[in-house]
N, C-alpha and C. Protein backbone atom coordinates (compact mmCIF):
# COMPACT_ATOMS: atom_id res chain seq x y z
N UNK A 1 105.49 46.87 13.48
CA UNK A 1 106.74 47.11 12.78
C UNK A 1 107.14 48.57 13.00
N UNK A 2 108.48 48.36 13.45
CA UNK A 2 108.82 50.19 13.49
C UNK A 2 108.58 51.07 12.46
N UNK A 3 108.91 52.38 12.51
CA UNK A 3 108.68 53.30 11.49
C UNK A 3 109.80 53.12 10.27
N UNK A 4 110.80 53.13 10.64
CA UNK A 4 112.16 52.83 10.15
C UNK A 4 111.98 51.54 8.82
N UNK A 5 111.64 50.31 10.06
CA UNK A 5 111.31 49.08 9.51
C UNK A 5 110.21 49.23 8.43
N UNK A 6 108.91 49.84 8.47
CA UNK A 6 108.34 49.91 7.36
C UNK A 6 108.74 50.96 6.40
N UNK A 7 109.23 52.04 6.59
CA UNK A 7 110.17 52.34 5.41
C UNK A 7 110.62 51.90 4.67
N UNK A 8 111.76 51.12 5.02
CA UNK A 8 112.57 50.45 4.29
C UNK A 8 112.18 48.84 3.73
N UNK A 9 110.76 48.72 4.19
CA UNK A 9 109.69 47.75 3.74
C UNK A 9 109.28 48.14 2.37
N UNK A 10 108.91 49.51 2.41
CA UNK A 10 107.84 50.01 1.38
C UNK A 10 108.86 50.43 0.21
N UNK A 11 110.07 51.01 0.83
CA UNK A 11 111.64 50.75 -0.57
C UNK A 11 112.59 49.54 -0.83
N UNK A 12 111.63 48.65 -0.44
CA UNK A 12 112.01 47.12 -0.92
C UNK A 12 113.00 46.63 -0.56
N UNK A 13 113.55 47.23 0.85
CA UNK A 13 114.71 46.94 1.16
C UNK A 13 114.75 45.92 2.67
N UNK A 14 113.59 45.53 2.88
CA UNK A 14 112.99 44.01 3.74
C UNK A 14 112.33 43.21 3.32
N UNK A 15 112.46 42.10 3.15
CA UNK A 15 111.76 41.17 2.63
C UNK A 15 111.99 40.83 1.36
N UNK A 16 113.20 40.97 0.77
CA UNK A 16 113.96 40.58 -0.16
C UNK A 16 113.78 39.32 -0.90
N UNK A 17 113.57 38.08 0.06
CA UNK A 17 113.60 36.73 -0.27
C UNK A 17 112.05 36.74 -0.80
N UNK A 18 110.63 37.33 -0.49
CA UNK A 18 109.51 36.94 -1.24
C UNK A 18 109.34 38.16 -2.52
N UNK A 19 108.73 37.61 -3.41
CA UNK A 19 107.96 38.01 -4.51
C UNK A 19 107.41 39.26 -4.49
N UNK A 20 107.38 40.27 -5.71
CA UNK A 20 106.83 41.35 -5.37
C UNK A 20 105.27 41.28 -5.23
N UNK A 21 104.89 40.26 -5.52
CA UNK A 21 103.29 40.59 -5.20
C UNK A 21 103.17 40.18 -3.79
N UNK A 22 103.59 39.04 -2.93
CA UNK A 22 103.67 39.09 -2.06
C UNK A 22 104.02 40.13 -1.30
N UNK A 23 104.68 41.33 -1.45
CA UNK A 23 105.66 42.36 -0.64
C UNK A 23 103.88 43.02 -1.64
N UNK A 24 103.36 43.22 -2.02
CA UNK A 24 102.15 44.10 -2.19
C UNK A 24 101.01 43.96 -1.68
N UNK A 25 101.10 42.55 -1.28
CA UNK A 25 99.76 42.10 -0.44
C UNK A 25 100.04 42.38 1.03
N UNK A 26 101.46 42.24 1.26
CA UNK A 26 101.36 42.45 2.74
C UNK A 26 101.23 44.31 3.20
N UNK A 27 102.21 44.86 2.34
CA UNK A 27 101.79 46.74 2.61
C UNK A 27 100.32 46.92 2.36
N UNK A 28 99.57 46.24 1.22
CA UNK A 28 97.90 46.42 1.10
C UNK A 28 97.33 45.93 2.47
N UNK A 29 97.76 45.10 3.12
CA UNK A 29 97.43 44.41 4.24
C UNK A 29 97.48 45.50 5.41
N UNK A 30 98.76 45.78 5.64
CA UNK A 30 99.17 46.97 6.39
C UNK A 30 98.01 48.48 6.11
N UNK A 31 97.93 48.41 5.04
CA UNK A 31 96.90 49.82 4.63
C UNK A 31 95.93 49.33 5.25
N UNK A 32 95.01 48.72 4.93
CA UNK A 32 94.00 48.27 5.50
C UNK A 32 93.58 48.32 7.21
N UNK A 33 94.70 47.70 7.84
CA UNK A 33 94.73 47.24 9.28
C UNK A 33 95.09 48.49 9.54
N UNK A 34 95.71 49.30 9.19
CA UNK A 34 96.12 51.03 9.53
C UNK A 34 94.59 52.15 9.55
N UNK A 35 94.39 51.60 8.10
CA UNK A 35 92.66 52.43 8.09
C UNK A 35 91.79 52.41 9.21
N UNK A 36 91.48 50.56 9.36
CA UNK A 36 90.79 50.07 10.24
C UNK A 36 90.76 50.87 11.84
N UNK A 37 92.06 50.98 12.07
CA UNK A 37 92.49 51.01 13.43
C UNK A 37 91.90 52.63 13.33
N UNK A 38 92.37 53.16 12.78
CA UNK A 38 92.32 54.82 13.05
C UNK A 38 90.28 54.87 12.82
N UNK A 39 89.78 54.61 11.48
CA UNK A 39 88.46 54.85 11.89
C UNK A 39 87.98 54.08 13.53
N UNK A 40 88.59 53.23 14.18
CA UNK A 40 88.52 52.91 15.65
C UNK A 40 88.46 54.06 16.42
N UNK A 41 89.53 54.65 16.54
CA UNK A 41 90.45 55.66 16.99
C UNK A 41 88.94 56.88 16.91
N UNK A 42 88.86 57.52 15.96
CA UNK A 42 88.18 58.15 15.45
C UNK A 42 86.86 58.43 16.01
N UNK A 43 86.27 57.17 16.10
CA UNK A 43 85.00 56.55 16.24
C UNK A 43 84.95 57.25 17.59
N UNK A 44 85.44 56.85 18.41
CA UNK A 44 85.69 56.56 19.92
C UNK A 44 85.99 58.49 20.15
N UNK A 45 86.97 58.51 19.56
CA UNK A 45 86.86 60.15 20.06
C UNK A 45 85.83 61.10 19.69
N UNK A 46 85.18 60.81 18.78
CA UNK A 46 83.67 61.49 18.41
C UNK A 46 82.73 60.85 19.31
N UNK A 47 82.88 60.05 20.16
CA UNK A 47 81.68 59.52 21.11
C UNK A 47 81.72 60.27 22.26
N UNK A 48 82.96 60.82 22.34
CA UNK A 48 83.26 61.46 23.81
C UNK A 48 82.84 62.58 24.09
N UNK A 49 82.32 62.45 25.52
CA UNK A 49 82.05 64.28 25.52
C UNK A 49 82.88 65.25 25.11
N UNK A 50 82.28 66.28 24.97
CA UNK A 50 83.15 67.76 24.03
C UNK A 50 84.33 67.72 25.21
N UNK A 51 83.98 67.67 26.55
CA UNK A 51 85.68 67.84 27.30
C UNK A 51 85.97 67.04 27.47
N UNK A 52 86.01 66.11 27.18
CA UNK A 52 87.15 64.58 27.23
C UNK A 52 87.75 64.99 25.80
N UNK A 53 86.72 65.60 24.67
CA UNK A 53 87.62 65.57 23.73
C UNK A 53 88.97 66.08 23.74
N UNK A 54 88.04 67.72 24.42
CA UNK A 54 89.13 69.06 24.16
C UNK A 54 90.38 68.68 25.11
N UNK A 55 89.94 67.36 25.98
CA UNK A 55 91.40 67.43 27.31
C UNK A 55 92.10 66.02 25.93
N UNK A 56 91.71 64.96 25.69
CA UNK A 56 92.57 64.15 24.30
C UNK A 56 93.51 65.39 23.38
N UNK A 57 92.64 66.50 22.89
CA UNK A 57 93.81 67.44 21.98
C UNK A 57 94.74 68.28 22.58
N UNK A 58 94.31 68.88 23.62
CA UNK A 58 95.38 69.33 24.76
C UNK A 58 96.56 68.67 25.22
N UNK A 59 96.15 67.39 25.24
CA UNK A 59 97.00 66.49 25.41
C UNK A 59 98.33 66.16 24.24
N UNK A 60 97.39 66.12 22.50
CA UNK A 60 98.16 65.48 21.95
C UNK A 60 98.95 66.75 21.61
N UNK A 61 98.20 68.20 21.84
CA UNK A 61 99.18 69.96 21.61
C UNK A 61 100.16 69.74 22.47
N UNK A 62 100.44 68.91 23.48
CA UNK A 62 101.44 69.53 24.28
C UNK A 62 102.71 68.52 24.56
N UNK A 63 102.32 67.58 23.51
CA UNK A 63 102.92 66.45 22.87
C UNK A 63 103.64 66.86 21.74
N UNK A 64 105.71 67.85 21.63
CA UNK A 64 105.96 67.62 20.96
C UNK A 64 105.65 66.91 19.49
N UNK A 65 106.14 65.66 19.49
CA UNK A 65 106.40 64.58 18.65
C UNK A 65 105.15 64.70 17.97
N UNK A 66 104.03 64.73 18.56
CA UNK A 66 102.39 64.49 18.10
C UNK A 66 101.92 65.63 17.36
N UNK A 67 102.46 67.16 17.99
CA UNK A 67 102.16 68.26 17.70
C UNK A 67 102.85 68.10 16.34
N UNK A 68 103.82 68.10 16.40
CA UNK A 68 104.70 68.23 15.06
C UNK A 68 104.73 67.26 13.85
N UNK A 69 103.48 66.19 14.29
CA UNK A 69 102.93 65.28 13.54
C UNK A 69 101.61 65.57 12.71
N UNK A 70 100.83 66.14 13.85
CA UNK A 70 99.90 67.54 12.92
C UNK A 70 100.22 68.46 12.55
N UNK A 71 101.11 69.00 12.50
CA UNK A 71 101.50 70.07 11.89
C UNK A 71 101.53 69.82 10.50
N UNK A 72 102.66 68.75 10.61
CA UNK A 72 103.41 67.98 8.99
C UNK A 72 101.81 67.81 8.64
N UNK A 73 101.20 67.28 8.55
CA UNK A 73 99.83 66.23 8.31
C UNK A 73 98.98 67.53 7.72
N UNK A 74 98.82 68.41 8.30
CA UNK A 74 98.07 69.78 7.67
C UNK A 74 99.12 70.57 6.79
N UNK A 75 99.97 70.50 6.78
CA UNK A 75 101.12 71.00 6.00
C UNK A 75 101.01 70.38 4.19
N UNK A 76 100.62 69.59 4.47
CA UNK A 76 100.50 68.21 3.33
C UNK A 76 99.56 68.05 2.75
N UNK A 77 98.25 68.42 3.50
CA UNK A 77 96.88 68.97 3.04
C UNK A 77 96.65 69.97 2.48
N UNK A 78 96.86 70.67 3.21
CA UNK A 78 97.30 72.30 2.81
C UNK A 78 97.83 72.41 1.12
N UNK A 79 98.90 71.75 1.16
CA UNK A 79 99.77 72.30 -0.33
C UNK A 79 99.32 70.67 -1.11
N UNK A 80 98.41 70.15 -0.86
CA UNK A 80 98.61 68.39 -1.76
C UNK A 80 98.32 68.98 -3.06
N UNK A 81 97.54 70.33 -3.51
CA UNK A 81 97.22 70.57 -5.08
C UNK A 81 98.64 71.60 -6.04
N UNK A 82 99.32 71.74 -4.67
CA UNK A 82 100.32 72.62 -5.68
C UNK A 82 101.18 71.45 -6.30
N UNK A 83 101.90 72.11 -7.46
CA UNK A 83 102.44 71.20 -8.67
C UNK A 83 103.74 71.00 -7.77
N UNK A 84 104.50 70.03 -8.25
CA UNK A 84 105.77 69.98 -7.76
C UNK A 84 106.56 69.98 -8.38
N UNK A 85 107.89 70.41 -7.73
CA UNK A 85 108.94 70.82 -8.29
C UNK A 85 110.35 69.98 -8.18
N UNK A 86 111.07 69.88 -9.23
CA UNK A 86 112.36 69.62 -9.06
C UNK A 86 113.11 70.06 -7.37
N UNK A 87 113.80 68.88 -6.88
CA UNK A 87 114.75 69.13 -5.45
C UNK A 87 115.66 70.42 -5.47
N UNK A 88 116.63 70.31 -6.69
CA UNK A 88 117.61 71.33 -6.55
C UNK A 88 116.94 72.65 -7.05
N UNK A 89 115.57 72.55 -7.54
CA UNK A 89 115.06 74.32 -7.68
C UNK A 89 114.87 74.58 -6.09
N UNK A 90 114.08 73.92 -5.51
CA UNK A 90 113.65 74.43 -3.80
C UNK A 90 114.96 74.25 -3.42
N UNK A 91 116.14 73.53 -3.28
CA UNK A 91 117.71 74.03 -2.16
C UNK A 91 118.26 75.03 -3.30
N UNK A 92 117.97 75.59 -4.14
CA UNK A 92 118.63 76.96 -4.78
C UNK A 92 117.62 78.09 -4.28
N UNK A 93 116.69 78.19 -4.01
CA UNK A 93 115.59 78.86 -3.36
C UNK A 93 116.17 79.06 -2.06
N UNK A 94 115.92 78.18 -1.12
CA UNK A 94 116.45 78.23 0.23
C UNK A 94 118.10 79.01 0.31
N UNK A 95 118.45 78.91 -0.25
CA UNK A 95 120.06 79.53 -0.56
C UNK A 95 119.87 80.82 -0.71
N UNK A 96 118.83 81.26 -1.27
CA UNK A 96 119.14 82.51 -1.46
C UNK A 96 118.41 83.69 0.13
């Protein structure tokens, strides 16, 4: 399912015609098969020699889209304990 498409999956705006527990079993479903895949992912790149690794991250650094996917991803880690704030305090911030 596209990115788009599960978006607008997960804000209830596909799959209209079934039940909300149904629309919870299938995103739990999705979590799952998402976990699964990446500890795959994971697995496999910790098996590899140290330069197969370092040439996989070179690869995914010089990968726009990917780069800027870790970025966000440590960005998010980084700040997950600070408190959050109201929208229009941070765009009155940025304004100034």
């Amino acid at each position: 399912m596209p990115r788009d498409r599960i978006h607008h999956f997960y804000q209830g705006q596909i799959g209209n015609d079934v039940d909300h527990d149904e629309q919870t079993e299938r995103v739990t479903d999705m979590s799952i098969t998402s976990k699964a895949t990446a500890e795959v992912f994971v697995t496999a790149f910790r098996a590899l020699a140290k330069s197969e690794r370092d040439e996989v991250l070179v690869r995914i650094a010089r990968d726009r889209s990917l780069r800027q996917d870790l970025l966000d991803l440590a960005t998010i880690a980084e700040r997950r304990t600070e408190a959050s704030r109201p929208f229009r305090e941070y765009l009155d911030e940025r304004r100034k």
